[in-house]
Structures are given as C-alpha cells and as structure tokens.
PDBML (XML) file of the C-alpha atoms, coordinates in Angstrom:
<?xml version="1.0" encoding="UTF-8" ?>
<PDBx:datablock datablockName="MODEL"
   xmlns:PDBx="http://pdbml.pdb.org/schema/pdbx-v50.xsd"
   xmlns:xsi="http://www.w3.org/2001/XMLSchema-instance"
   xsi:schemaLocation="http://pdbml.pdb.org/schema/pdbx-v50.xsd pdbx-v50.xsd">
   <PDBx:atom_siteCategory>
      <PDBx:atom_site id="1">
         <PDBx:B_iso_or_equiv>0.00</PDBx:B_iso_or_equiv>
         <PDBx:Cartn_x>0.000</PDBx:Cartn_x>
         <PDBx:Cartn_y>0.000</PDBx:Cartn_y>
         <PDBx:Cartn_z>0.000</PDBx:Cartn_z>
         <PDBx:auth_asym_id>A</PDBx:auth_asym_id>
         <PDBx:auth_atom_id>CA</PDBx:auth_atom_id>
         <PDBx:auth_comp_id>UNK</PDBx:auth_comp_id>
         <PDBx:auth_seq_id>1</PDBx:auth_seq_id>
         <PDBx:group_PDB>ATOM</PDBx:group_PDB>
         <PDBx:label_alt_id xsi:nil="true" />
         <PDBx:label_asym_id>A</PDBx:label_asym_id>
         <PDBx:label_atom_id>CA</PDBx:label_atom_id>
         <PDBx:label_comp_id>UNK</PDBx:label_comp_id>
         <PDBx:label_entity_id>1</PDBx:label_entity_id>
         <PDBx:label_seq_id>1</PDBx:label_seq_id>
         <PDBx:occupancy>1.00</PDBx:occupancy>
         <PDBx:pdbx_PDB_model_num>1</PDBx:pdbx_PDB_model_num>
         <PDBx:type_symbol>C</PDBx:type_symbol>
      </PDBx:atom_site>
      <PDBx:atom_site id="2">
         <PDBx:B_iso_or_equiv>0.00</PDBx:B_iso_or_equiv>
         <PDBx:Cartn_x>2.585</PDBx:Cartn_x>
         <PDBx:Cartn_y>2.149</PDBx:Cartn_y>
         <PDBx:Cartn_z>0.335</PDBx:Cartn_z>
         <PDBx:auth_asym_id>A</PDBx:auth_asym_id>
         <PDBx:auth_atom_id>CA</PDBx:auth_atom_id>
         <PDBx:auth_comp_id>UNK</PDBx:auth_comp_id>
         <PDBx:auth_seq_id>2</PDBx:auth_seq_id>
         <PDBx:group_PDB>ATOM</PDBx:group_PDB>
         <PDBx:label_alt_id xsi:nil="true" />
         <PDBx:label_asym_id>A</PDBx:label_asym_id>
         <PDBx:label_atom_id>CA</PDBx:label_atom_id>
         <PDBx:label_comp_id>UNK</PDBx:label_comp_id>
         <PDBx:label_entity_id>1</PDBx:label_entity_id>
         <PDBx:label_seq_id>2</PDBx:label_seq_id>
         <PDBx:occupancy>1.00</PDBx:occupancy>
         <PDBx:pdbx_PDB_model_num>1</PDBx:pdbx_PDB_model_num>
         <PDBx:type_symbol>C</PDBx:type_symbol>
      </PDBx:atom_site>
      <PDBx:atom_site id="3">
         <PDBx:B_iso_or_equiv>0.00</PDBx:B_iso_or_equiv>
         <PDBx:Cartn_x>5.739</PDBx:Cartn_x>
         <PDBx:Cartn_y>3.707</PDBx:Cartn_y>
         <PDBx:Cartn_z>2.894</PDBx:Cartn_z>
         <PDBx:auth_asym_id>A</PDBx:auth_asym_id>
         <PDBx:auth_atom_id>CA</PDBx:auth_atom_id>
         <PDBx:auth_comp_id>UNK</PDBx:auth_comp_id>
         <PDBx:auth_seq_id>3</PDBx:auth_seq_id>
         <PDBx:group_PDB>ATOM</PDBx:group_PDB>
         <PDBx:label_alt_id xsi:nil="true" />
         <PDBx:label_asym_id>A</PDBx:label_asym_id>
         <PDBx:label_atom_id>CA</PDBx:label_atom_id>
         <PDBx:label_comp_id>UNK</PDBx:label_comp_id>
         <PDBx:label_entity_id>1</PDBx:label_entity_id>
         <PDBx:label_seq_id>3</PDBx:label_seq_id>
         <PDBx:occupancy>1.00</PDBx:occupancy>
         <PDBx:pdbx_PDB_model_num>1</PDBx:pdbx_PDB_model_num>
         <PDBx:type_symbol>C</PDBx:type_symbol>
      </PDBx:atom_site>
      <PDBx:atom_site id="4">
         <PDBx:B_iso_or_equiv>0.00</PDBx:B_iso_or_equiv>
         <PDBx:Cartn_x>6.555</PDBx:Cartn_x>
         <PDBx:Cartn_y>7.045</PDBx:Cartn_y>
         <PDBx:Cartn_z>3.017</PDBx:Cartn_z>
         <PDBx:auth_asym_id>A</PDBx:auth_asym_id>
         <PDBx:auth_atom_id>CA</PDBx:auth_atom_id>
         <PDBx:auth_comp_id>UNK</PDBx:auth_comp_id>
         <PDBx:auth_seq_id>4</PDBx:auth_seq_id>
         <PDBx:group_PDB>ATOM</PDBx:group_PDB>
         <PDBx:label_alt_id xsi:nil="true" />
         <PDBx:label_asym_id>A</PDBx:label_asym_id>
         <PDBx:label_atom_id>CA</PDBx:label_atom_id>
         <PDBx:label_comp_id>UNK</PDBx:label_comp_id>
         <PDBx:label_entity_id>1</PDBx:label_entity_id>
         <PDBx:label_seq_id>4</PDBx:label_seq_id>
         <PDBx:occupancy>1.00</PDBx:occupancy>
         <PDBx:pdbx_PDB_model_num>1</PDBx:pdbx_PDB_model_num>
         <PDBx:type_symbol>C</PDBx:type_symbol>
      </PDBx:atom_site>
      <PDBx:atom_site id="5">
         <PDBx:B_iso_or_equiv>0.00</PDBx:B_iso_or_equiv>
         <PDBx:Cartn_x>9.727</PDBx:Cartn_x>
         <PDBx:Cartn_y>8.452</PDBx:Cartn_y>
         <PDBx:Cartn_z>2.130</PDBx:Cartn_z>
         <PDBx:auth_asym_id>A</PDBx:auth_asym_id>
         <PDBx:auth_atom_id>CA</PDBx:auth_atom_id>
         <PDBx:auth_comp_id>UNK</PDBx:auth_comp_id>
         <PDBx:auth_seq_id>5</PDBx:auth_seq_id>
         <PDBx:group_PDB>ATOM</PDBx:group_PDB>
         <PDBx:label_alt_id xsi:nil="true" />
         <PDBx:label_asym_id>A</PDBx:label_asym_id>
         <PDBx:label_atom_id>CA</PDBx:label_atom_id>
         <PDBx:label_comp_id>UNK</PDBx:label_comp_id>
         <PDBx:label_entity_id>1</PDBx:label_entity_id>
         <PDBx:label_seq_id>5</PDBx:label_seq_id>
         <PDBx:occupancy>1.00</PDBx:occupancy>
         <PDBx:pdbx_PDB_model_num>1</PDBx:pdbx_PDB_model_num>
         <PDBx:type_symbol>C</PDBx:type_symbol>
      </PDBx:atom_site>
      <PDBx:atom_site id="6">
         <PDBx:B_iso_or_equiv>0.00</PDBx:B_iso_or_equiv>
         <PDBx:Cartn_x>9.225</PDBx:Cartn_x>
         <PDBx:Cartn_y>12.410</PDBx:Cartn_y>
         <PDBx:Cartn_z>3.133</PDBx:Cartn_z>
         <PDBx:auth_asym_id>A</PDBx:auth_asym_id>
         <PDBx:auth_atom_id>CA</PDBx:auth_atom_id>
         <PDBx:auth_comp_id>UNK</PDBx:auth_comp_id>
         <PDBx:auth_seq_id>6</PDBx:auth_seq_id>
         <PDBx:group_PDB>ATOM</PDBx:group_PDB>
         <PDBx:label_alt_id xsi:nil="true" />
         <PDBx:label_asym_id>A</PDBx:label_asym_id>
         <PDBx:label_atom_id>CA</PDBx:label_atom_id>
         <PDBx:label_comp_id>UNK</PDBx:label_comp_id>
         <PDBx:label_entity_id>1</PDBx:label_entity_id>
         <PDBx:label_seq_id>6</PDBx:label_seq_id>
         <PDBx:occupancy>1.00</PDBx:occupancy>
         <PDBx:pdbx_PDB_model_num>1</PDBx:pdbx_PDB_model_num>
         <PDBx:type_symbol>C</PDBx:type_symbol>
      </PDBx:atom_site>
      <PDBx:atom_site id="7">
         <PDBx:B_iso_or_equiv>0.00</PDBx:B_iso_or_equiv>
         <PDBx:Cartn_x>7.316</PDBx:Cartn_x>
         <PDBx:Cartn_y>13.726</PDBx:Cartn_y>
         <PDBx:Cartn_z>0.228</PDBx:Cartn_z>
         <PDBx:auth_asym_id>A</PDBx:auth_asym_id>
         <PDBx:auth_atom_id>CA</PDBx:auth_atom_id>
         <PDBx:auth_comp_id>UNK</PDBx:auth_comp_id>
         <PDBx:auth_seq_id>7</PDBx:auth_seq_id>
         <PDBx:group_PDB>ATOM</PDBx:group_PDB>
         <PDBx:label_alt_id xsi:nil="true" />
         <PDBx:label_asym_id>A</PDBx:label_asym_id>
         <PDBx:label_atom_id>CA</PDBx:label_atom_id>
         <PDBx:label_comp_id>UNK</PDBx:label_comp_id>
         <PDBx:label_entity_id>1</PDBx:label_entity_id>
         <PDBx:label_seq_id>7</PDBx:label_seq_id>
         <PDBx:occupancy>1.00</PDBx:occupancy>
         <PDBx:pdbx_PDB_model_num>1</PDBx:pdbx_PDB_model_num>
         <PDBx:type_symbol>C</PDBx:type_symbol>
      </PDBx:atom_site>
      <PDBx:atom_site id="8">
         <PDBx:B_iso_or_equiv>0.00</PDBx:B_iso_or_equiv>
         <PDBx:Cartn_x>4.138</PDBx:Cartn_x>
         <PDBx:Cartn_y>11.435</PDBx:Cartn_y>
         <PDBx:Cartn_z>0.695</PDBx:Cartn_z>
         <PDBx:auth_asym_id>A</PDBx:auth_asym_id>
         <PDBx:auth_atom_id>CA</PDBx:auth_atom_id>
         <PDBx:auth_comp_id>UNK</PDBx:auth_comp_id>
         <PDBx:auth_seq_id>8</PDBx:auth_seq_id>
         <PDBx:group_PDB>ATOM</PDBx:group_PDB>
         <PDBx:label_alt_id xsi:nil="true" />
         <PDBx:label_asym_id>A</PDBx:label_asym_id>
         <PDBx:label_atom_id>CA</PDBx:label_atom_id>
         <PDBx:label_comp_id>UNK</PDBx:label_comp_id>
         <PDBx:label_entity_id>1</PDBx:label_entity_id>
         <PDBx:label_seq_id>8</PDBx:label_seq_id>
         <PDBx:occupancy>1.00</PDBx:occupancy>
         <PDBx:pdbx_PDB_model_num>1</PDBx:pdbx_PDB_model_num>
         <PDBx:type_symbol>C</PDBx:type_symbol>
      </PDBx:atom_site>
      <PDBx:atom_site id="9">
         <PDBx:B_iso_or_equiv>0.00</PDBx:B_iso_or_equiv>
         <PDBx:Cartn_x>4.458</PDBx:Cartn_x>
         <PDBx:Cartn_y>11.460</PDBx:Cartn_y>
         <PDBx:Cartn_z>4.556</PDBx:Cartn_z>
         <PDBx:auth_asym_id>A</PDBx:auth_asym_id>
         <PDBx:auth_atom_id>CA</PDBx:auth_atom_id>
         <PDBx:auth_comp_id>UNK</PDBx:auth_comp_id>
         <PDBx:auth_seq_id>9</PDBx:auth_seq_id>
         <PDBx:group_PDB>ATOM</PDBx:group_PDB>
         <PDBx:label_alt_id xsi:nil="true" />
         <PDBx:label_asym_id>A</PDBx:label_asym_id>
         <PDBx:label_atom_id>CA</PDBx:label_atom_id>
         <PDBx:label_comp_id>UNK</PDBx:label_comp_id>
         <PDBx:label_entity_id>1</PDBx:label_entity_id>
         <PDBx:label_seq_id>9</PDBx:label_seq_id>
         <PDBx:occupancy>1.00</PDBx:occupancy>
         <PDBx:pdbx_PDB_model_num>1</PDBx:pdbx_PDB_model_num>
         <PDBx:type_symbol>C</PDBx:type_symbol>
      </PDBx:atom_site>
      <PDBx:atom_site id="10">
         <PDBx:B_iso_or_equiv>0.00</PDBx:B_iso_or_equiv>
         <PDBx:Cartn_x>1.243</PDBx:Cartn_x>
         <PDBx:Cartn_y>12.321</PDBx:Cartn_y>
         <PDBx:Cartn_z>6.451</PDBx:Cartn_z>
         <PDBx:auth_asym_id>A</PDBx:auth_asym_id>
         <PDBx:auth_atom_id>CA</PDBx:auth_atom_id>
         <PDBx:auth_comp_id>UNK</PDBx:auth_comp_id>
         <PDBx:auth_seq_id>10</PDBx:auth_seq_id>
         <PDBx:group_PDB>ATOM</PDBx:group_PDB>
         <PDBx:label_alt_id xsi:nil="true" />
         <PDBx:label_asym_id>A</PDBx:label_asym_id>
         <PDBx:label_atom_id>CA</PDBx:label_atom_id>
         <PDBx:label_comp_id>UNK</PDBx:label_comp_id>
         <PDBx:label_entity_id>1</PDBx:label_entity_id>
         <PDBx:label_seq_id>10</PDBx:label_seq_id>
         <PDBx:occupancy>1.00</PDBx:occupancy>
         <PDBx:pdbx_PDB_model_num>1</PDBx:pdbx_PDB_model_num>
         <PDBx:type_symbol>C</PDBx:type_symbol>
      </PDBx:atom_site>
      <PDBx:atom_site id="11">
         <PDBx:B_iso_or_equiv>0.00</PDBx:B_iso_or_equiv>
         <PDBx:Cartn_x>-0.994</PDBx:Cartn_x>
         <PDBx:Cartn_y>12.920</PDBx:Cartn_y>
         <PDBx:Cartn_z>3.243</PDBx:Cartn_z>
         <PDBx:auth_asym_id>A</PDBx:auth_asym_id>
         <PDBx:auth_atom_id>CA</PDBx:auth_atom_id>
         <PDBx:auth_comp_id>UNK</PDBx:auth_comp_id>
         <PDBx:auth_seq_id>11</PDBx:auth_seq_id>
         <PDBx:group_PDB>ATOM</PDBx:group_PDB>
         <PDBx:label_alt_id xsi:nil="true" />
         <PDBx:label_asym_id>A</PDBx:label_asym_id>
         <PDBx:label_atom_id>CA</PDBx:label_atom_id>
         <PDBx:label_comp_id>UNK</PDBx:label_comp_id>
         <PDBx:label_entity_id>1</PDBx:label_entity_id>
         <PDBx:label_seq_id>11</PDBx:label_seq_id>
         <PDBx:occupancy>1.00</PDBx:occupancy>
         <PDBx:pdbx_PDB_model_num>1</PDBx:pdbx_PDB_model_num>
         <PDBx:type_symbol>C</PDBx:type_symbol>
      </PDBx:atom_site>
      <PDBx:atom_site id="12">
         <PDBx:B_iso_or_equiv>0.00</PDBx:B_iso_or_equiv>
         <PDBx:Cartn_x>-0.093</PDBx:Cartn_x>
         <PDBx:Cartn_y>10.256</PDBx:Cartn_y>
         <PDBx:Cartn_z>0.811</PDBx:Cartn_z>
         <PDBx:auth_asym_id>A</PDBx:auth_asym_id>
         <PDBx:auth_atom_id>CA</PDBx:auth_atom_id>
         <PDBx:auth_comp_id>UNK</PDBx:auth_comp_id>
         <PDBx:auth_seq_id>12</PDBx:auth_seq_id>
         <PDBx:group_PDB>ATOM</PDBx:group_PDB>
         <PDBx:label_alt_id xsi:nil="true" />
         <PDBx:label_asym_id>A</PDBx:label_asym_id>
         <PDBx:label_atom_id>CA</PDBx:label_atom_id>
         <PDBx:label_comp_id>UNK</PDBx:label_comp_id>
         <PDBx:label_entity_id>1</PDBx:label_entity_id>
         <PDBx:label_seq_id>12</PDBx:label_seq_id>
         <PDBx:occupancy>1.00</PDBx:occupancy>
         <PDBx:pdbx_PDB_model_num>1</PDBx:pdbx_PDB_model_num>
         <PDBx:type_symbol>C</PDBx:type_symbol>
      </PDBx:atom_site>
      <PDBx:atom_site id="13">
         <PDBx:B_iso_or_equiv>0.00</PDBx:B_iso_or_equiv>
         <PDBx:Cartn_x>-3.047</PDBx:Cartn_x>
         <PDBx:Cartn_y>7.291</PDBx:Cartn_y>
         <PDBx:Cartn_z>0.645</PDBx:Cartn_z>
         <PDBx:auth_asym_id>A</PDBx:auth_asym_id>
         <PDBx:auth_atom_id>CA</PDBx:auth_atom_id>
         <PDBx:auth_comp_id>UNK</PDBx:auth_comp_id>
         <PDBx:auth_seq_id>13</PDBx:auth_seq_id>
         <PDBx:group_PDB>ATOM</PDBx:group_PDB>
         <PDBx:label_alt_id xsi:nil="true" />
         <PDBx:label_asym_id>A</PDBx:label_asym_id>
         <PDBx:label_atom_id>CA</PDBx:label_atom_id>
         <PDBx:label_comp_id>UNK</PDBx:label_comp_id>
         <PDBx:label_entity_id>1</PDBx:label_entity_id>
         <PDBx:label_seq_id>13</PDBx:label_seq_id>
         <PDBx:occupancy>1.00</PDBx:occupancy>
         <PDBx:pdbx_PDB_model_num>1</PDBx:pdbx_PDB_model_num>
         <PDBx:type_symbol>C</PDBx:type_symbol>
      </PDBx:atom_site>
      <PDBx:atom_site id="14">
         <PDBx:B_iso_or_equiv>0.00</PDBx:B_iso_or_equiv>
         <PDBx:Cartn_x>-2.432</PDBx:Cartn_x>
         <PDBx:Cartn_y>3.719</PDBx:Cartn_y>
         <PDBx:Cartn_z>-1.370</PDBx:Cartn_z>
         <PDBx:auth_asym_id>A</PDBx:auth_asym_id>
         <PDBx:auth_atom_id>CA</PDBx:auth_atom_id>
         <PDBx:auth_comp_id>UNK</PDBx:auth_comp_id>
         <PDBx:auth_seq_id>14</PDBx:auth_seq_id>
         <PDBx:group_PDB>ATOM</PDBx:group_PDB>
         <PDBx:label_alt_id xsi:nil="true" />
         <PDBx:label_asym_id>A</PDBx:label_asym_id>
         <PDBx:label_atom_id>CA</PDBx:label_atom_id>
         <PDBx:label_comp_id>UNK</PDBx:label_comp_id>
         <PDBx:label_entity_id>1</PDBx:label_entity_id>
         <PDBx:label_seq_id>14</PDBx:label_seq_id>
         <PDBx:occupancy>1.00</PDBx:occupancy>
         <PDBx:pdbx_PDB_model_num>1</PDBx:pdbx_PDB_model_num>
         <PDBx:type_symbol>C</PDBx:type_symbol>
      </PDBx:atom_site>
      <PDBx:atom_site id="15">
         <PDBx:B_iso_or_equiv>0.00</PDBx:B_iso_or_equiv>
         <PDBx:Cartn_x>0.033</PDBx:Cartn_x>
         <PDBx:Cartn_y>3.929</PDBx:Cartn_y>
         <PDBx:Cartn_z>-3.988</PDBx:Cartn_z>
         <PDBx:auth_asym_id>A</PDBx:auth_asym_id>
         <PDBx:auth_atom_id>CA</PDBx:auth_atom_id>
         <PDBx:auth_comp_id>UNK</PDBx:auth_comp_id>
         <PDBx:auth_seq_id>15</PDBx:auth_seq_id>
         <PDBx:group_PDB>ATOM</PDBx:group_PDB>
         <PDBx:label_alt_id xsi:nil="true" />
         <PDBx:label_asym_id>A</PDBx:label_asym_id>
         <PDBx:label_atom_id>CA</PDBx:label_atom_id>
         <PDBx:label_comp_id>UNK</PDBx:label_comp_id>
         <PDBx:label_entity_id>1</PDBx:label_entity_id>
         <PDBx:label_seq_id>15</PDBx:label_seq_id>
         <PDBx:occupancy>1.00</PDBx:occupancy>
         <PDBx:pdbx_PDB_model_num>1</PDBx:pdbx_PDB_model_num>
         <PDBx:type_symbol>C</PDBx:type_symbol>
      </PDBx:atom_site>
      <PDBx:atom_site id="16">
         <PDBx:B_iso_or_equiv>0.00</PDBx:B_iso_or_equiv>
         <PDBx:Cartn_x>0.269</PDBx:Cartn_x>
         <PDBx:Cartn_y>2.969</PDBx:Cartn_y>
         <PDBx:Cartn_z>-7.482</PDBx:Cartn_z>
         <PDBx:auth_asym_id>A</PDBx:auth_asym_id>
         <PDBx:auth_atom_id>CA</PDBx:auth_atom_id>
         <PDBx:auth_comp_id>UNK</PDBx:auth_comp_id>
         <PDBx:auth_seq_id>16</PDBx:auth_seq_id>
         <PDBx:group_PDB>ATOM</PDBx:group_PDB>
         <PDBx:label_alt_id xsi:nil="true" />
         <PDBx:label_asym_id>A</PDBx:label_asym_id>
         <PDBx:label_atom_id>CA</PDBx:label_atom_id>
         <PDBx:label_comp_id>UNK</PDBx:label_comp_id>
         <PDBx:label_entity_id>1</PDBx:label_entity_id>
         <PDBx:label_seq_id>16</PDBx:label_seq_id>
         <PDBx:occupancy>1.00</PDBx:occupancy>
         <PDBx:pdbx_PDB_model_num>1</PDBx:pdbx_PDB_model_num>
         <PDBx:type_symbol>C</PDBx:type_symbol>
      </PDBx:atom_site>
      <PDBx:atom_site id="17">
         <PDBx:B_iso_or_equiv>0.00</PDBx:B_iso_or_equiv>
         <PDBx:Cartn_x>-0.347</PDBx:Cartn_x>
         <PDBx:Cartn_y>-0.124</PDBx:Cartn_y>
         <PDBx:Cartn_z>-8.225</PDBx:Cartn_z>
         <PDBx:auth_asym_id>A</PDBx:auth_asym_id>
         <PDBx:auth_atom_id>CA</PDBx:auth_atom_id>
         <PDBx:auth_comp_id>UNK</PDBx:auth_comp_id>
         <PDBx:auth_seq_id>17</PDBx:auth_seq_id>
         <PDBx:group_PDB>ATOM</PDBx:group_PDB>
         <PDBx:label_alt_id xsi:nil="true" />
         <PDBx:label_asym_id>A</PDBx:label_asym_id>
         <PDBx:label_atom_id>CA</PDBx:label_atom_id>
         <PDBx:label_comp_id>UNK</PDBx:label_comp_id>
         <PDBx:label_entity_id>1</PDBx:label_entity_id>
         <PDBx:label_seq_id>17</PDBx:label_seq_id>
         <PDBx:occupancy>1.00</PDBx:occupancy>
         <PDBx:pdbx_PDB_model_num>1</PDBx:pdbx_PDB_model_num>
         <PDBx:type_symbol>C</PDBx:type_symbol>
      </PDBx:atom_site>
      <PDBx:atom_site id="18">
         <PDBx:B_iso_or_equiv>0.00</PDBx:B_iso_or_equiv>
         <PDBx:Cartn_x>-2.009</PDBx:Cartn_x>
         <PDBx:Cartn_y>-1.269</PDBx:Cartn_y>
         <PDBx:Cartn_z>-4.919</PDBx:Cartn_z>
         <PDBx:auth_asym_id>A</PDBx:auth_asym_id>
         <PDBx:auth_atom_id>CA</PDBx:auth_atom_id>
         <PDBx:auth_comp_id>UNK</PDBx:auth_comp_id>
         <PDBx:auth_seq_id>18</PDBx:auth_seq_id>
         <PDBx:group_PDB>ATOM</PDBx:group_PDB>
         <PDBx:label_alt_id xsi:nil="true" />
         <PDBx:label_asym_id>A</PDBx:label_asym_id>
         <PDBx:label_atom_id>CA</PDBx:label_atom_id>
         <PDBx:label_comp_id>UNK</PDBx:label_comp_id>
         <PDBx:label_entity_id>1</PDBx:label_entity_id>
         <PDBx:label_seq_id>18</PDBx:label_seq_id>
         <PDBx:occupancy>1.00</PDBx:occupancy>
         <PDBx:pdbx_PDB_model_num>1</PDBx:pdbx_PDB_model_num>
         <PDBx:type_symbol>C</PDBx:type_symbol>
      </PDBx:atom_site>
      <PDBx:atom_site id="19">
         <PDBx:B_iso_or_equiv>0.00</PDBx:B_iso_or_equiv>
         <PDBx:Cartn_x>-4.970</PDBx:Cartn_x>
         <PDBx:Cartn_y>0.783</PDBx:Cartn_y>
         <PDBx:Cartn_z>-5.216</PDBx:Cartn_z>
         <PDBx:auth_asym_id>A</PDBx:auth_asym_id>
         <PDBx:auth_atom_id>CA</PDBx:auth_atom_id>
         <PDBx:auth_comp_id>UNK</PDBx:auth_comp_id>
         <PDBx:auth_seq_id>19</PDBx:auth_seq_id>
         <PDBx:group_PDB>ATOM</PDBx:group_PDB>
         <PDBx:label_alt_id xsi:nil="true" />
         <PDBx:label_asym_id>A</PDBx:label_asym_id>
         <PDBx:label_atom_id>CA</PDBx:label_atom_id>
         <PDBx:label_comp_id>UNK</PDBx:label_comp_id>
         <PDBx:label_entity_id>1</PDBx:label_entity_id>
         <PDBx:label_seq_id>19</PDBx:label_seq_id>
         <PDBx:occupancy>1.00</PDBx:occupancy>
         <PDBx:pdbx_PDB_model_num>1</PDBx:pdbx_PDB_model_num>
         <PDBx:type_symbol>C</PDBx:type_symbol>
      </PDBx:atom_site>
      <PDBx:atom_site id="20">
         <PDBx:B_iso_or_equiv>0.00</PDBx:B_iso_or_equiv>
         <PDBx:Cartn_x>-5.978</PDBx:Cartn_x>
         <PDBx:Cartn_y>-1.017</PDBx:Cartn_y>
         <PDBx:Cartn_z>-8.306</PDBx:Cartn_z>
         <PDBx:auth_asym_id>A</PDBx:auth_asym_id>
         <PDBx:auth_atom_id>CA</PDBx:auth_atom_id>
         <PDBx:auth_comp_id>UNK</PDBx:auth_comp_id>
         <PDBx:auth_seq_id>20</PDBx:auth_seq_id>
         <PDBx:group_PDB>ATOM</PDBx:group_PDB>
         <PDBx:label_alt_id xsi:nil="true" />
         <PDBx:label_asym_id>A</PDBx:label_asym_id>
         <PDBx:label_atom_id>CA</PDBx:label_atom_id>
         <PDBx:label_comp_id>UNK</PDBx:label_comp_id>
         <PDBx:label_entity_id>1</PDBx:label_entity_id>
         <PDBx:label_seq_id>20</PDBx:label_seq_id>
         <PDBx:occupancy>1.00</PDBx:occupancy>
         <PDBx:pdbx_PDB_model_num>1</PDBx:pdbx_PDB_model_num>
         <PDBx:type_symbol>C</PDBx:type_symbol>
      </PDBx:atom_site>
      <PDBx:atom_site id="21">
         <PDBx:B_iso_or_equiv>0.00</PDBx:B_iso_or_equiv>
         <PDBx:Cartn_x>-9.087</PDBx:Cartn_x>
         <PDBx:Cartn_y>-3.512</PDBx:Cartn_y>
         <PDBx:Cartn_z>-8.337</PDBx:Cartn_z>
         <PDBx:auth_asym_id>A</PDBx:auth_asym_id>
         <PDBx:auth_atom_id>CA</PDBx:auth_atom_id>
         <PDBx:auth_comp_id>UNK</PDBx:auth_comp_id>
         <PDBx:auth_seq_id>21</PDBx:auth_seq_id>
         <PDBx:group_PDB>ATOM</PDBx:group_PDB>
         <PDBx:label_alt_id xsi:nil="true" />
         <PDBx:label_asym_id>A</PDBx:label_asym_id>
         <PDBx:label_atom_id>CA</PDBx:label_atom_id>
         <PDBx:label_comp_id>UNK</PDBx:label_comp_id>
         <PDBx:label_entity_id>1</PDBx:label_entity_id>
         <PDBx:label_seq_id>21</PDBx:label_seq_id>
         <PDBx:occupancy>1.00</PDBx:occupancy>
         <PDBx:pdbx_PDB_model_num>1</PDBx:pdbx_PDB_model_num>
         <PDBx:type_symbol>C</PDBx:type_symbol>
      </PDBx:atom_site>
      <PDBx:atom_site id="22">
         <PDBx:B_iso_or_equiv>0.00</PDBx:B_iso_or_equiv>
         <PDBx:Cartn_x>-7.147</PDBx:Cartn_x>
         <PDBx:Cartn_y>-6.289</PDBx:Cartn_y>
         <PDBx:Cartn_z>-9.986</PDBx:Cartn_z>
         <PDBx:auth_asym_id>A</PDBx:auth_asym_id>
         <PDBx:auth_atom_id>CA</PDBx:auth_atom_id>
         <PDBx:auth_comp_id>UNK</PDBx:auth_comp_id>
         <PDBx:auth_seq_id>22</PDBx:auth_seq_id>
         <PDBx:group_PDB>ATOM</PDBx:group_PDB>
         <PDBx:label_alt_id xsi:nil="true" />
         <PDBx:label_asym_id>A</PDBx:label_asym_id>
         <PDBx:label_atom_id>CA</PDBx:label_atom_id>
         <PDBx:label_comp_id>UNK</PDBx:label_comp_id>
         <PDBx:label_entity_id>1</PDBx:label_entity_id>
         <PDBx:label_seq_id>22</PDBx:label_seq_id>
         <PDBx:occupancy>1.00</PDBx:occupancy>
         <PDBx:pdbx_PDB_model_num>1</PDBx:pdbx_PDB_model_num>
         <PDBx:type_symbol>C</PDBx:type_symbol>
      </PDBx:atom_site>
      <PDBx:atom_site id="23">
         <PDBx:B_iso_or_equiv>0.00</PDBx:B_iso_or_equiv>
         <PDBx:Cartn_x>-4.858</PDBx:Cartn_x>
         <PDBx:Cartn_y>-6.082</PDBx:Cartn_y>
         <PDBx:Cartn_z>-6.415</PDBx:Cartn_z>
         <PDBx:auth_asym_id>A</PDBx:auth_asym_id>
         <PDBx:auth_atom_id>CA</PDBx:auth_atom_id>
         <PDBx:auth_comp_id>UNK</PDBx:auth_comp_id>
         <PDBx:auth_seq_id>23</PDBx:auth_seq_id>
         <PDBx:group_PDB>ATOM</PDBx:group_PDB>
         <PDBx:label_alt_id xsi:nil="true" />
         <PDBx:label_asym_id>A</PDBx:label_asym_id>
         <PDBx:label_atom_id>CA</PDBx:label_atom_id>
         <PDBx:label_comp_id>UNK</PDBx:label_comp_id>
         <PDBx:label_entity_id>1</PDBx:label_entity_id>
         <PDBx:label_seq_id>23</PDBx:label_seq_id>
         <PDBx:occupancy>1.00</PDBx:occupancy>
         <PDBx:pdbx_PDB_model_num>1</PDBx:pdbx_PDB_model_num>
         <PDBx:type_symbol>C</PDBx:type_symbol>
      </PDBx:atom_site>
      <PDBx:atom_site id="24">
         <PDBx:B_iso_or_equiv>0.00</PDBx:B_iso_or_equiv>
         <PDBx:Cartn_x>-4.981</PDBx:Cartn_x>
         <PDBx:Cartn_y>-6.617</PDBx:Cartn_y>
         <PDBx:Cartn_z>-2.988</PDBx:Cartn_z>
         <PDBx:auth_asym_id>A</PDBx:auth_asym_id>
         <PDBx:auth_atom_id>CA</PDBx:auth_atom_id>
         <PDBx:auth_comp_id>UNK</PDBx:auth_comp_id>
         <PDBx:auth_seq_id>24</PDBx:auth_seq_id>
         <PDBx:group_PDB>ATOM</PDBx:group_PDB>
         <PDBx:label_alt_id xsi:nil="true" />
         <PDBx:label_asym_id>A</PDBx:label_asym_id>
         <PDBx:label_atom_id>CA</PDBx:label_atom_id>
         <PDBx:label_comp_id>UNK</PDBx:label_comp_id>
         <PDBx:label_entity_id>1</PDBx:label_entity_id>
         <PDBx:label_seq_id>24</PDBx:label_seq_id>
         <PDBx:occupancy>1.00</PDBx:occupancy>
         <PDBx:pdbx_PDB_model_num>1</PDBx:pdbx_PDB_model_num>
         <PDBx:type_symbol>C</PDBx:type_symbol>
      </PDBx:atom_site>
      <PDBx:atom_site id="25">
         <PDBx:B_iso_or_equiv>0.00</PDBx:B_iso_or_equiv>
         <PDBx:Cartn_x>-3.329</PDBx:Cartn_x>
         <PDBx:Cartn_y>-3.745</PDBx:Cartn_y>
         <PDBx:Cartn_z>-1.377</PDBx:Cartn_z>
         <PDBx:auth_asym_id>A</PDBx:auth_asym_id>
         <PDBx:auth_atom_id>CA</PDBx:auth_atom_id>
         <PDBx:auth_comp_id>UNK</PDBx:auth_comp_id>
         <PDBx:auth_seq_id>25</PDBx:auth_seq_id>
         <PDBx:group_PDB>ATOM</PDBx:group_PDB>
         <PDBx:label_alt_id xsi:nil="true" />
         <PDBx:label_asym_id>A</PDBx:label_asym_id>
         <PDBx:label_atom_id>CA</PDBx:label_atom_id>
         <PDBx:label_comp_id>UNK</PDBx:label_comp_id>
         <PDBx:label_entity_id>1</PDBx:label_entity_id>
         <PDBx:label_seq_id>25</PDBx:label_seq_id>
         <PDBx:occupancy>1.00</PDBx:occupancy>
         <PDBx:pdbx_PDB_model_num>1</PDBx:pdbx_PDB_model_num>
         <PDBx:type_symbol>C</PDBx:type_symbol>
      </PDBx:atom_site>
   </PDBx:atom_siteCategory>
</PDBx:datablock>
C-alpha cells in the first residue's frame, strides 16, 4: 500500500499499483 519516504508522509493514501481492483493492497 505504500511507505513514506518524506514527500508522501502524512498525506499520501495507497500507492500505485495497490490501489488497483485487480490487487490486494
């Protein structure tokens, strides 16, 4: 789903792929 790296701390949701319907995030 996703771990933050500074940029997409705090705001960031699921990333890209995981937030696809073909995947389980």
């Amino acid at each position: 789903a996703g771990t933050s790296f500074g940029w997409t701390s705090g705001w960031f949701g699921v990333i890209y792929p995981a937030y696809i319907s073909q995947v389980n995030a």
